[in-house]
PDB file of N, CA and C in Angstrom:
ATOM      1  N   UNK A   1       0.847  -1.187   0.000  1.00  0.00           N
ATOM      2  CA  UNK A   1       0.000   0.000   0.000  1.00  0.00           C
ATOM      3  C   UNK A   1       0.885   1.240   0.000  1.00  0.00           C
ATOM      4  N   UNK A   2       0.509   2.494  -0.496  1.00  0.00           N
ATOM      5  CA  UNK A   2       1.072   3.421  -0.846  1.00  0.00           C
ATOM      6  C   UNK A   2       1.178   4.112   0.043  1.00  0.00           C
ATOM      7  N   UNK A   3       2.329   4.823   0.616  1.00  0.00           N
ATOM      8  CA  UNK A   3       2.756   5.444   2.231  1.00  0.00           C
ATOM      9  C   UNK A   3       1.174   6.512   2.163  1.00  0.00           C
ATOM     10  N   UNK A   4       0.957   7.038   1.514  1.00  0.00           N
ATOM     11  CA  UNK A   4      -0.385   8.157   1.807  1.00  0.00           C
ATOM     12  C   UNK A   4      -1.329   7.492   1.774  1.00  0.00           C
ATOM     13  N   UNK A   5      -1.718   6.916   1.351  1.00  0.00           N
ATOM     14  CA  UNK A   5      -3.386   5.720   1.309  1.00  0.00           C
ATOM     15  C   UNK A   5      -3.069   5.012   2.654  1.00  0.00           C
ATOM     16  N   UNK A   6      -1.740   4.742   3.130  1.00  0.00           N
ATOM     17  CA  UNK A   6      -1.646   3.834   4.146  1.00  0.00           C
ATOM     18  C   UNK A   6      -1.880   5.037   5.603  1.00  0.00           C
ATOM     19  N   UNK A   7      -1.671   6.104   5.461  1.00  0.00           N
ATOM     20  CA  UNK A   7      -1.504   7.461   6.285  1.00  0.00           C
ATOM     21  C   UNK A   7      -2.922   7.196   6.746  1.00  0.00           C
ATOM     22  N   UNK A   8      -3.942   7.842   5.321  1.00  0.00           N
ATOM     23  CA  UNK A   8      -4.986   8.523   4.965  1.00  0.00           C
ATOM     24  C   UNK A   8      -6.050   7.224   5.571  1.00  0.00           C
ATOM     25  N   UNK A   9      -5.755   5.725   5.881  1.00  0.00           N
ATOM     26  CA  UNK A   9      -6.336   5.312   6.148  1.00  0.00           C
ATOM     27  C   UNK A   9      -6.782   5.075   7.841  1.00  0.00           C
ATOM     28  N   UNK A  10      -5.330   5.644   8.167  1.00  0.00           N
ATOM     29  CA  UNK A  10      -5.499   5.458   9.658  1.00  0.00           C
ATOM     30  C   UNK A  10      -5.886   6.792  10.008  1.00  0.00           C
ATOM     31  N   UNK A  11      -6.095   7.501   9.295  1.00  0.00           N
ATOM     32  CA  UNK A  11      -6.823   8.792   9.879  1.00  0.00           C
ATOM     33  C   UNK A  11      -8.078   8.835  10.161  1.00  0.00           C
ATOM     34  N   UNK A  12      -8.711   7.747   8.844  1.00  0.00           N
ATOM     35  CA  UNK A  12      -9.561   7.634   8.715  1.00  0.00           C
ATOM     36  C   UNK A  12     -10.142   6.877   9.647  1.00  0.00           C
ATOM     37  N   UNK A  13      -9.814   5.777   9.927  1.00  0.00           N
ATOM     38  CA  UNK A  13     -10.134   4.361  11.313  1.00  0.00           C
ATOM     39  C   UNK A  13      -9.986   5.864  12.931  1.00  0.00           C
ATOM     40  N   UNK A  14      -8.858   6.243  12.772  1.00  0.00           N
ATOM     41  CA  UNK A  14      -9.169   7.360  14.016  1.00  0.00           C
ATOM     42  C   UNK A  14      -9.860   8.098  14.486  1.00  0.00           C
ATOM     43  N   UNK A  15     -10.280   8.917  13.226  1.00  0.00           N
ATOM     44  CA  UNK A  15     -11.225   9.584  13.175  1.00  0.00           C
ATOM     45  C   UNK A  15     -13.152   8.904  13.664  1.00  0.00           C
ATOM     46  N   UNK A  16     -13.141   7.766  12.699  1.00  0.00           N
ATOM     47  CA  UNK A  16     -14.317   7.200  12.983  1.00  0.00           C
ATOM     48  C   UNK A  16     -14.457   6.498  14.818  1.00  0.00           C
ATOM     49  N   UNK A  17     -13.001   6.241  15.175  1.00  0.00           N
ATOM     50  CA  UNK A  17     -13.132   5.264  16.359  1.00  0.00           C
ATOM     51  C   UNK A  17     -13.585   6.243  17.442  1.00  0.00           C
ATOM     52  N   UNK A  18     -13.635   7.504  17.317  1.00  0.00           N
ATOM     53  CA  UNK A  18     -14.015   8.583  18.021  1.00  0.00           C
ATOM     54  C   UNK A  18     -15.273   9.442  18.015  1.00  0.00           C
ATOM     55  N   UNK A  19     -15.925   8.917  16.818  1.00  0.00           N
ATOM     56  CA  UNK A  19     -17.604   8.872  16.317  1.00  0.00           C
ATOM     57  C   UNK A  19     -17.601  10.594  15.735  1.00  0.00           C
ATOM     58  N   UNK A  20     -16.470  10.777  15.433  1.00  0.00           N
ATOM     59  CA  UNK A  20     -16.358  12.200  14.321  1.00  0.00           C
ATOM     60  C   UNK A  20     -16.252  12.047  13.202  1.00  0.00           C
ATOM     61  N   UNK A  21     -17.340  12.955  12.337  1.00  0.00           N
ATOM     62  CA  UNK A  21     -17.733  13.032  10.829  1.00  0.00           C
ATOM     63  C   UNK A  21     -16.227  14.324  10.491  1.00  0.00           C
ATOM     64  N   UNK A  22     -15.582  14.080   9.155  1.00  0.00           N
ATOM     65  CA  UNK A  22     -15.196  14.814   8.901  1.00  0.00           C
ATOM     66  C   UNK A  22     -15.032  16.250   9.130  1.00  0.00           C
ATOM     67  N   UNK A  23     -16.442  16.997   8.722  1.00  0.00           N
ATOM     68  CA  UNK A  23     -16.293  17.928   9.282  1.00  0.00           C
ATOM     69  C   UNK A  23     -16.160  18.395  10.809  1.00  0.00           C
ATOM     70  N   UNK A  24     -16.798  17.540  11.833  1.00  0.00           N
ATOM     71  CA  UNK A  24     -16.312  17.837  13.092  1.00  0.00           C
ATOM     72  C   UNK A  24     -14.492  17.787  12.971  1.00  0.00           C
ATOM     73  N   UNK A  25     -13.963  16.624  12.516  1.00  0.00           N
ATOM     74  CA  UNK A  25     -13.056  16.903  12.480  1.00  0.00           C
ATOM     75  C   UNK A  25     -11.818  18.279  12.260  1.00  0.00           C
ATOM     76  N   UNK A  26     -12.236  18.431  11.420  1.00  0.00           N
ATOM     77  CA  UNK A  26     -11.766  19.545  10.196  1.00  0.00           C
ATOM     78  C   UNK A  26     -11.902  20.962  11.424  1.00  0.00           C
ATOM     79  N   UNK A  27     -12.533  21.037  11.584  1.00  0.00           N
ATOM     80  CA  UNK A  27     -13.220  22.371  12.697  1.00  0.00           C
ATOM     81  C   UNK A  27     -12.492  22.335  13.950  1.00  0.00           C
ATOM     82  N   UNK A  28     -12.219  20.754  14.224  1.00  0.00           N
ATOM     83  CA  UNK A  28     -11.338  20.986  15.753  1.00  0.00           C
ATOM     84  C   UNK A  28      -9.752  21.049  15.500  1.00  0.00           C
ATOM     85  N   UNK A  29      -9.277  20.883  14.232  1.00  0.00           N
ATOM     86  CA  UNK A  29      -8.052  20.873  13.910  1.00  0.00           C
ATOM     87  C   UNK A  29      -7.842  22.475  13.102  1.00  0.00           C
ATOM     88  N   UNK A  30      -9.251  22.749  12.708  1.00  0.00           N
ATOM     89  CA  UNK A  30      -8.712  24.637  12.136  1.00  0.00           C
ATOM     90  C   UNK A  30      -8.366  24.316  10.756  1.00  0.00           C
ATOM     91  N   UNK A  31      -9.050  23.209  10.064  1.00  0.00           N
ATOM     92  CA  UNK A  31      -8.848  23.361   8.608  1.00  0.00           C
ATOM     93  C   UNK A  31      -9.785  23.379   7.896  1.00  0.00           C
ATOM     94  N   UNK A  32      -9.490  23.325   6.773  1.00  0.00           N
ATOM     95  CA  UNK A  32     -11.203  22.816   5.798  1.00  0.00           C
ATOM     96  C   UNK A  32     -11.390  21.950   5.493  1.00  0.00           C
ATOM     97  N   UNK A  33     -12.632  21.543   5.727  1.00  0.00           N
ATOM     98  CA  UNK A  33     -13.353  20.522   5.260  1.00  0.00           C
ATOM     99  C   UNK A  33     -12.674  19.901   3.814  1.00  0.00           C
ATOM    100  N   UNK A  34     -12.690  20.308   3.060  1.00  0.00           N
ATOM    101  CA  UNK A  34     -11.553  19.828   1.634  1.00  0.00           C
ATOM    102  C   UNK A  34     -10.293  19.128   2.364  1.00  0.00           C
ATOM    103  N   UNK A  35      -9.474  20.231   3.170  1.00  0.00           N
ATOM    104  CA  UNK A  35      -7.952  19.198   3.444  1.00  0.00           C
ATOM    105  C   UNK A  35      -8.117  17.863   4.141  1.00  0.00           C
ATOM    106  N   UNK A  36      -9.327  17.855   5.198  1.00  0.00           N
ATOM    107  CA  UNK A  36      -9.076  16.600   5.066  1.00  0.00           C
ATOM    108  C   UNK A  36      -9.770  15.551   4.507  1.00  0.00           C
ATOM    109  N   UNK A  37     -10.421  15.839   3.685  1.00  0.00           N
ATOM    110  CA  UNK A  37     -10.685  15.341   2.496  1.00  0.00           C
ATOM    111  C   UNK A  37      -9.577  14.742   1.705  1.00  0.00           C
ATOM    112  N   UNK A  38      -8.963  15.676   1.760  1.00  0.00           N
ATOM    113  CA  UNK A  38      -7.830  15.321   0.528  1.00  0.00           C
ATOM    114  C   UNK A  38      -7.089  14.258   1.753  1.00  0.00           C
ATOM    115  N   UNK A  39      -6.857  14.718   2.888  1.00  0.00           N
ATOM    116  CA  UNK A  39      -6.004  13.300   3.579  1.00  0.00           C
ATOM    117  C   UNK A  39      -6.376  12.364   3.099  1.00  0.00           C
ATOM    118  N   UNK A  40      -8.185  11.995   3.875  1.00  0.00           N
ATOM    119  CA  UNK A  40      -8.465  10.771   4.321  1.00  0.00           C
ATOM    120  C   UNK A  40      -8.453  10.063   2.760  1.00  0.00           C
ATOM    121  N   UNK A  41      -8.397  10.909   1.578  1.00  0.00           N
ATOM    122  CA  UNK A  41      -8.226   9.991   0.269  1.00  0.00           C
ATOM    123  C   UNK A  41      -7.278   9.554   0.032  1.00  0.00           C
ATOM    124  N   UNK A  42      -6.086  10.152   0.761  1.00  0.00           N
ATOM    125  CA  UNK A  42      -4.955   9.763   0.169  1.00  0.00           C
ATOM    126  C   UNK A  42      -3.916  10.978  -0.644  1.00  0.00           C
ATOM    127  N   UNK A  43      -4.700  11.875  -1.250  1.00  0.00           N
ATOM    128  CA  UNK A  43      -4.169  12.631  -2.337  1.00  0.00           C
ATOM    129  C   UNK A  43      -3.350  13.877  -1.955  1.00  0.00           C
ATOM    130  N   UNK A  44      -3.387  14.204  -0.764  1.00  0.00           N
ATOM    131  CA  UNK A  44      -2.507  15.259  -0.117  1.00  0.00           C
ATOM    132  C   UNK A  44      -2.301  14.337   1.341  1.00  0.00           C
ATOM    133  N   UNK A  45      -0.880  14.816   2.064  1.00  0.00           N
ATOM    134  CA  UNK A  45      -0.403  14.301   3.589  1.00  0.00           C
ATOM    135  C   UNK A  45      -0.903  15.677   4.493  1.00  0.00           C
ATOM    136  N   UNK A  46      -0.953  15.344   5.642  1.00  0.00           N
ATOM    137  CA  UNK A  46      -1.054  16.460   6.352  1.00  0.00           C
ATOM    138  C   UNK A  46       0.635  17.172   6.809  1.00  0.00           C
ATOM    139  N   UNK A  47       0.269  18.376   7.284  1.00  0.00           N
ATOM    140  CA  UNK A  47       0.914  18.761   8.094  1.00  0.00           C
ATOM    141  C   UNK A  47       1.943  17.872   8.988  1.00  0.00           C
ATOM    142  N   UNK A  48       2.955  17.889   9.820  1.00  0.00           N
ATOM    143  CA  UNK A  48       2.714  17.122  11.425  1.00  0.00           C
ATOM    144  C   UNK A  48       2.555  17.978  12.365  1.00  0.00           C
ATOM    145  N   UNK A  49       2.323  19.020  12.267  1.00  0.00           N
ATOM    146  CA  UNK A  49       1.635  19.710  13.136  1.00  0.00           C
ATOM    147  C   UNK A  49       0.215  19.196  13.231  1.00  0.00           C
ATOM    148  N   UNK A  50      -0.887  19.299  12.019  1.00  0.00           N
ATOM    149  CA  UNK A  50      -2.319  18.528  11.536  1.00  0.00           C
ATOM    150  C   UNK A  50      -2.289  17.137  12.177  1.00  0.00           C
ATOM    151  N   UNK A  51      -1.033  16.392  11.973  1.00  0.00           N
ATOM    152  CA  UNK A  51      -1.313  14.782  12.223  1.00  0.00           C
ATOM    153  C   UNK A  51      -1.062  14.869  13.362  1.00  0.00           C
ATOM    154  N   UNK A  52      -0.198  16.118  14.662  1.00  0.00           N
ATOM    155  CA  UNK A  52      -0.002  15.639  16.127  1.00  0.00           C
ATOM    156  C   UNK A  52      -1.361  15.803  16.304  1.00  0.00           C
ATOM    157  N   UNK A  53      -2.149  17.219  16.137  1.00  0.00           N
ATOM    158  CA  UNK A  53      -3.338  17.333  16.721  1.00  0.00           C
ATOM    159  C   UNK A  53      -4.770  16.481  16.552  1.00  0.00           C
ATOM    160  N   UNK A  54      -4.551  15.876  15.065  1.00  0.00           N
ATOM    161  CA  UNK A  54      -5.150  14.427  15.331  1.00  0.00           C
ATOM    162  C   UNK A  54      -5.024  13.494  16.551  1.00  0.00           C
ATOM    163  N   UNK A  55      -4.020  13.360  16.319  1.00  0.00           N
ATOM    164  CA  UNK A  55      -3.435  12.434  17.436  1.00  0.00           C
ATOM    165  C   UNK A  55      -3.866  12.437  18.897  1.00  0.00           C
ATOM    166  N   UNK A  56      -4.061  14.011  19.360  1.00  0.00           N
ATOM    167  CA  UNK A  56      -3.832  14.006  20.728  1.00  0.00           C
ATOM    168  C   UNK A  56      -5.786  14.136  20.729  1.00  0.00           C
ATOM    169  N   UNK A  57      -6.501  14.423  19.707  1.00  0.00           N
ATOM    170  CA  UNK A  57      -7.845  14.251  19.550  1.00  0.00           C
ATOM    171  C   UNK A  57      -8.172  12.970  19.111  1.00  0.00           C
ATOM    172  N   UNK A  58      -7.671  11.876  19.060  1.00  0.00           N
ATOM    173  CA  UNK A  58      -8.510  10.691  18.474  1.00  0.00           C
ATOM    174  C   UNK A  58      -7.896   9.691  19.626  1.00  0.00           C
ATOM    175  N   UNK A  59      -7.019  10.015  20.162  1.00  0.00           N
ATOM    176  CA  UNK A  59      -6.162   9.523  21.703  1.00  0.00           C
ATOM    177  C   UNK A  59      -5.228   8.174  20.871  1.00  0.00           C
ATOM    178  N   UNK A  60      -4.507   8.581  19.989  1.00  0.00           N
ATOM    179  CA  UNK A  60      -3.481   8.087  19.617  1.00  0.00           C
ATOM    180  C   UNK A  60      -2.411   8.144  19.593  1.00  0.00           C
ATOM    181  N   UNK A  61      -1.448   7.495  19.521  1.00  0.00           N
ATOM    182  CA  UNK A  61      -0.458   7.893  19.539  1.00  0.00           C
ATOM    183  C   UNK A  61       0.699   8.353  18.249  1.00  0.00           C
ATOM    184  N   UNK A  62       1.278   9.504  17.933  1.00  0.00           N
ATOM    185  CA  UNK A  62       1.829   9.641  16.442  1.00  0.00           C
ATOM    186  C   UNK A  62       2.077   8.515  15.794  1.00  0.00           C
ATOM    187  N   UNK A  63       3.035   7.485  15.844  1.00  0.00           N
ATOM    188  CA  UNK A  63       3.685   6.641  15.752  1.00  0.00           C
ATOM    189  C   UNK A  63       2.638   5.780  15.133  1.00  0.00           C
ATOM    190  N   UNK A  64       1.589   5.585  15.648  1.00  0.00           N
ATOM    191  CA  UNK A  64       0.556   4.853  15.177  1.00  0.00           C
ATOM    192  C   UNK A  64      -0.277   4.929  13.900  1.00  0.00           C
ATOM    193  N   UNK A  65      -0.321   6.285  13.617  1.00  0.00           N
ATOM    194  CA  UNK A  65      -0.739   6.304  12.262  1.00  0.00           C
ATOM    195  C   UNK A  65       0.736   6.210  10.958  1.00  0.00           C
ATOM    196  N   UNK A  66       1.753   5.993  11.342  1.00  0.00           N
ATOM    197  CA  UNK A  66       2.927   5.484  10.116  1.00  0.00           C
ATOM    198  C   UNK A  66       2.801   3.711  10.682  1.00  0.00           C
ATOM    199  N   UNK A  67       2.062   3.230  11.745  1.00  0.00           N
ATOM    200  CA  UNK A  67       2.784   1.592  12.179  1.00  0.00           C
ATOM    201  C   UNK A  67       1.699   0.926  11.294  1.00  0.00           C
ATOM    202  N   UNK A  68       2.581  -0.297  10.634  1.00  0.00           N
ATOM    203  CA  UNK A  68       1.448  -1.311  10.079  1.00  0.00           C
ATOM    204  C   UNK A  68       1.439  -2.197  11.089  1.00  0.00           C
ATOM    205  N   UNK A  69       0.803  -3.230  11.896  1.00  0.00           N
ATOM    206  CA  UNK A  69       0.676  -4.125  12.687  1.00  0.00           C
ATOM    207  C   UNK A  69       1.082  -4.958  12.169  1.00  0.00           C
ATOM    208  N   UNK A  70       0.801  -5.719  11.229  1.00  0.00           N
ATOM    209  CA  UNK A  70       0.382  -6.512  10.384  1.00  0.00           C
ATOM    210  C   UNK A  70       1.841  -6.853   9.466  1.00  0.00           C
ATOM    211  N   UNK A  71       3.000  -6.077   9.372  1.00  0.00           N
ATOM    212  CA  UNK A  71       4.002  -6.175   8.737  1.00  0.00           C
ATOM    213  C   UNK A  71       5.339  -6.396   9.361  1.00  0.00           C
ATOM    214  N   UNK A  72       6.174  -7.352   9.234  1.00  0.00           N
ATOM    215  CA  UNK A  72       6.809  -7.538   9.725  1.00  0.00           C
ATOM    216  C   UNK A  72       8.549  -7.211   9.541  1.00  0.00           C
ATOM    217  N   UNK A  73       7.928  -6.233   8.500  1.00  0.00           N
ATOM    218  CA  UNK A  73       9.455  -5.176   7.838  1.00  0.00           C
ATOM    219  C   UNK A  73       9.332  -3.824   8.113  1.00  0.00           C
ATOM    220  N   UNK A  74       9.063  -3.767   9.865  1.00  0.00           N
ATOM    221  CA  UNK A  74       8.765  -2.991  10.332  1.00  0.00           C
ATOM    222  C   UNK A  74      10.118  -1.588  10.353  1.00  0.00           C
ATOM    223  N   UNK A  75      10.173  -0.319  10.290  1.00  0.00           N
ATOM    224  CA  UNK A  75      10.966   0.601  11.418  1.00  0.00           C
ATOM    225  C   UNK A  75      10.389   0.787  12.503  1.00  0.00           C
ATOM    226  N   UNK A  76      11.669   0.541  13.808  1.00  0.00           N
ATOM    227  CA  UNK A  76      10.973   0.716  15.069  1.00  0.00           C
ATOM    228  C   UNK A  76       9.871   1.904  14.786  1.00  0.00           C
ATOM    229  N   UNK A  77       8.907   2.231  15.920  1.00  0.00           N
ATOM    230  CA  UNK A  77       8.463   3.193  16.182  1.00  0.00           C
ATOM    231  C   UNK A  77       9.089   4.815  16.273  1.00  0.00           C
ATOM    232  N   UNK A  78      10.208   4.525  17.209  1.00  0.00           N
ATOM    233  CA  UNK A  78      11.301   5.595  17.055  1.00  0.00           C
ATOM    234  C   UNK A  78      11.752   6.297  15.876  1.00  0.00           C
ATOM    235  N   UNK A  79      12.466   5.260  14.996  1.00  0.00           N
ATOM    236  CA  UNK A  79      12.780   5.424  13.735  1.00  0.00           C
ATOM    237  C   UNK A  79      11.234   6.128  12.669  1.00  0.00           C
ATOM    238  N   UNK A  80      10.180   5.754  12.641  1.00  0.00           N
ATOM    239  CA  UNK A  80       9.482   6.700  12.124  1.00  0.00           C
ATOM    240  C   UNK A  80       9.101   7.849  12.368  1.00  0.00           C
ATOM    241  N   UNK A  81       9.402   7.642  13.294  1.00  0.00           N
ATOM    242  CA  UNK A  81       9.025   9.475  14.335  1.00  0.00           C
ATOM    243  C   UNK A  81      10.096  10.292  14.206  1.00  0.00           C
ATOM    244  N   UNK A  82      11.083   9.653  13.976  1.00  0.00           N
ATOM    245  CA  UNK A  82      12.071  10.502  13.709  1.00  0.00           C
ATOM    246  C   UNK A  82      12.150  11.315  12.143  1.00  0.00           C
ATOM    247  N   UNK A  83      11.926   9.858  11.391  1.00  0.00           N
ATOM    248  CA  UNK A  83      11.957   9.994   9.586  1.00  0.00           C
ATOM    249  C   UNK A  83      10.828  11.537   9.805  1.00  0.00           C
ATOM    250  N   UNK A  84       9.737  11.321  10.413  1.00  0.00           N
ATOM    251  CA  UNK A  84       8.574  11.866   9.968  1.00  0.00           C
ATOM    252  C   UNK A  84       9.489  13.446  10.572  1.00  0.00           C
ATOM    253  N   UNK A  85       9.192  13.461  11.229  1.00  0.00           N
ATOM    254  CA  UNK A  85       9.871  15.415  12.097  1.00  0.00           C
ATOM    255  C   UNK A  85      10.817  15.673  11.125  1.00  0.00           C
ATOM    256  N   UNK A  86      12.069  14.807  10.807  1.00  0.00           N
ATOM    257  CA  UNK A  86      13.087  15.215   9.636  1.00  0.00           C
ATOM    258  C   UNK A  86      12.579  15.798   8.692  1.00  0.00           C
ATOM    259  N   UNK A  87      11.535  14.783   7.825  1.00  0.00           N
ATOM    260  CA  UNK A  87      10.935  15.378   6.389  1.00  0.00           C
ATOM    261  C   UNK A  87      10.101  16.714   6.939  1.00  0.00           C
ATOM    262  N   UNK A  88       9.543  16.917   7.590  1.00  0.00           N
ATOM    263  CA  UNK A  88       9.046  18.036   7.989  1.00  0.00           C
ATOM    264  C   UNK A  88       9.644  19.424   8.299  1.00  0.00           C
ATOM    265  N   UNK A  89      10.738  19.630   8.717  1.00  0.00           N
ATOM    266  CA  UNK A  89      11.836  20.478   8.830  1.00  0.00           C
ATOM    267  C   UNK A  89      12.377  21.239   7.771  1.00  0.00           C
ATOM    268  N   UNK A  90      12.252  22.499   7.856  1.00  0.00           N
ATOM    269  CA  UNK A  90      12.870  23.452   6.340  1.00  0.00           C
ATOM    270  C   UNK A  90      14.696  23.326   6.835  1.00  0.00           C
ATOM    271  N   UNK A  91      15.799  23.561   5.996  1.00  0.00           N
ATOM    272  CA  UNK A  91      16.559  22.723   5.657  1.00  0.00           C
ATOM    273  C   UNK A  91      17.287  23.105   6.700  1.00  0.00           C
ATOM    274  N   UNK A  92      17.094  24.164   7.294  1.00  0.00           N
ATOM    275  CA  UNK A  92      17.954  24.873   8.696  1.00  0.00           C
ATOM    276  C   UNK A  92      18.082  24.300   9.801  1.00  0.00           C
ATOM    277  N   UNK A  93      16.839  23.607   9.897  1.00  0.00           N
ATOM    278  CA  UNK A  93      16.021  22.760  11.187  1.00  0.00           C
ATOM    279  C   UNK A  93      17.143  20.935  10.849  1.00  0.00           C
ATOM    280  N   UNK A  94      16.542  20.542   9.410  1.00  0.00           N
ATOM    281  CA  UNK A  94      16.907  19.408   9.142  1.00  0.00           C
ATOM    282  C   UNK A  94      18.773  19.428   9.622  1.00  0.00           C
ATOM    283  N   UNK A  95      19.613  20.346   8.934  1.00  0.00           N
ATOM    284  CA  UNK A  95      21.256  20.783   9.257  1.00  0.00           C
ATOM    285  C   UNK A  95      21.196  20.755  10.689  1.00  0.00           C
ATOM    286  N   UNK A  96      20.773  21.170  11.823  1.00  0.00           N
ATOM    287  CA  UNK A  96      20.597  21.270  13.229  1.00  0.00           C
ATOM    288  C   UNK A  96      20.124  20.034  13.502  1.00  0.00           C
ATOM    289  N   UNK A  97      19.407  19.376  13.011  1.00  0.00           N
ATOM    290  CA  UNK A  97      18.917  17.715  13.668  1.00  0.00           C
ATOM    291  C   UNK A  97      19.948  16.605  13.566  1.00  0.00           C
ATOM    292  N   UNK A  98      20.625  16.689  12.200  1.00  0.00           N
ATOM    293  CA  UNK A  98      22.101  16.090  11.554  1.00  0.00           C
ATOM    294  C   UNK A  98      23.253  16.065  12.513  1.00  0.00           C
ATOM    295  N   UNK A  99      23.507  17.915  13.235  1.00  0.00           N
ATOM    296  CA  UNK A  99      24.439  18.349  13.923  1.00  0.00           C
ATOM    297  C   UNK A  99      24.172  17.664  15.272  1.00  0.00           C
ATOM    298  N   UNK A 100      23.089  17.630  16.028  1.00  0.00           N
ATOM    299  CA  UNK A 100      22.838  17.287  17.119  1.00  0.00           C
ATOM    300  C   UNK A 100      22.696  15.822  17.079  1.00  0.00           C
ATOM    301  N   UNK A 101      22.364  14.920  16.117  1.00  0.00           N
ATOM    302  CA  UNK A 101      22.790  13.328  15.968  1.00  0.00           C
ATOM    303  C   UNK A 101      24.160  13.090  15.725  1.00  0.00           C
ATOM    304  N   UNK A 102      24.441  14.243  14.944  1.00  0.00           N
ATOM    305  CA  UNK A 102      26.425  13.384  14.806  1.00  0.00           C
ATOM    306  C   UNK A 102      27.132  14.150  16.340  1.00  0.00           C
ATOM    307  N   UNK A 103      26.451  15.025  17.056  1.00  0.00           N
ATOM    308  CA  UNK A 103      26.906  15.438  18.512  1.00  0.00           C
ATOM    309  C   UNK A 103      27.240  14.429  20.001  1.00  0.00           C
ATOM    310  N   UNK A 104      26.207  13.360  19.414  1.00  0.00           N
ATOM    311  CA  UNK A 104      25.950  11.932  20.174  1.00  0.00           C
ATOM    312  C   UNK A 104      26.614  11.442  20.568  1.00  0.00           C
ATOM    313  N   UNK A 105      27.968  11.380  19.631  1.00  0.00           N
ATOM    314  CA  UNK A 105      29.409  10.654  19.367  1.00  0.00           C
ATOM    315  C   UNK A 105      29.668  11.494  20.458  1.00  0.00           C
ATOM    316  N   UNK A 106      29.937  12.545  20.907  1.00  0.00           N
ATOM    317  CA  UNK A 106      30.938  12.880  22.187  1.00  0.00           C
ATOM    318  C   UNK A 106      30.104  12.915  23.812  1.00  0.00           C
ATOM    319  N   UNK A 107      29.230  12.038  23.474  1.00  0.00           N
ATOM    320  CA  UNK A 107      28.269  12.206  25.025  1.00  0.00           C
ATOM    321  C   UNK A 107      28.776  10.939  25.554  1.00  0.00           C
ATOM    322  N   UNK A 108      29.837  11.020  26.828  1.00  0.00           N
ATOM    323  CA  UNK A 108      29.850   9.820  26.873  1.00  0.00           C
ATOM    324  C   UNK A 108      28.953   8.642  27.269  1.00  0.00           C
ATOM    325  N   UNK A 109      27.913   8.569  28.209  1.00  0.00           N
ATOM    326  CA  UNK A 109      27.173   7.653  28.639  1.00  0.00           C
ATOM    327  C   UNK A 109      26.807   7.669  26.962  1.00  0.00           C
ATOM    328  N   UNK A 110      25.565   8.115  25.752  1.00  0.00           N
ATOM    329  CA  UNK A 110      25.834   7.470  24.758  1.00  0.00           C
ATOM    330  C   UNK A 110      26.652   6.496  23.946  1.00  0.00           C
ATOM    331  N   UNK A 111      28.109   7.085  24.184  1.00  0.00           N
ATOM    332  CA  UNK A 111      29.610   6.223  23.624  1.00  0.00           C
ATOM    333  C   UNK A 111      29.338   4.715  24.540  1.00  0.00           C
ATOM    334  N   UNK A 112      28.963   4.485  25.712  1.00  0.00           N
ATOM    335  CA  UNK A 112      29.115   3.494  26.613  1.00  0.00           C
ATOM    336  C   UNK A 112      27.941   2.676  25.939  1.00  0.00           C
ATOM    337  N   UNK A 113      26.836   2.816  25.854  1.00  0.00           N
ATOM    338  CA  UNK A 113      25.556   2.381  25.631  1.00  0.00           C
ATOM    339  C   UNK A 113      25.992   1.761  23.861  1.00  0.00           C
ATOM    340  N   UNK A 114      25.923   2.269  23.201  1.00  0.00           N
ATOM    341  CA  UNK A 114      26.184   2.274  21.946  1.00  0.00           C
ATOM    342  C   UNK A 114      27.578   1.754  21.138  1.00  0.00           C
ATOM    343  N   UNK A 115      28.819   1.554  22.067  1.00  0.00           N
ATOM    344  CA  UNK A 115      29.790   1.253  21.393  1.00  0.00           C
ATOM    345  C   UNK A 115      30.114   1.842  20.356  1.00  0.00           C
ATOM    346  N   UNK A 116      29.923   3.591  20.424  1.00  0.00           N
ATOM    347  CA  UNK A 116      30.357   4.213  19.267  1.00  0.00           C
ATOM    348  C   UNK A 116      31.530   4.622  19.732  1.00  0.00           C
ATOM    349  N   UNK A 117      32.822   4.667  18.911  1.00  0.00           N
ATOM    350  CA  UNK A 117      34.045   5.672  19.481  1.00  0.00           C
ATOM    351  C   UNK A 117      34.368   6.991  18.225  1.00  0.00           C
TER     352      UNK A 117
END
């Protein structure tokens, strides 16, 4: 399944498991009725700003709308949460996330944990 149909579907299961019609939706997140439209089809991604505040309204957890259950060529949880904030970042943010992961290397309790030298 296609990373946005696979998105757009758990928005969709979230949304319903919480007994909200679209537009309720749309109204408590401050968008239009169209965007998430266009999510729950698939044809535009949200925000992650849009997908935290889903989240903390449908009582999910981020991580959960990128996890397939069901697949067993999984990235941890971590690892998508991370991918996801990266792609989200204008390129200043992304250079500062890079700097502060290759910073890791001189923390020592990290170096101990990790066997990085």
């Amino acid at each position: 399944m296609e990373y946005r149909s696979f998105i757009a579907s758990k928005i969709v299961k979230a949304r319903k498991a919480v007994g909200l019609k679209q537009e309720e939706l749309a109204h408590l997140i401050g968008v239009s009725v169209t965007s998430t439209n266009l999510w729950e089809n698939g044809k535009q991604m949200p925000r992650l700003e849009n997908l935290i505040i889903i989240s903390q309204i449908t009582n999910k957890p981020l991580h959960w709308f990128f996890w397939d259950e069901n697949s067993e060529s999984q990235k941890t949880r971590e690892e998508i949460f991370i991918l996801t904030v990266y792609k989200n970042l204008n390129r200043r943010g992304k250079m500062h996330m890079l700097e502060f992961i290759d910073n890791l290397r001189f923390v020592d309790k990290y170096r101990e944990v990790c066997s990085v030298k």
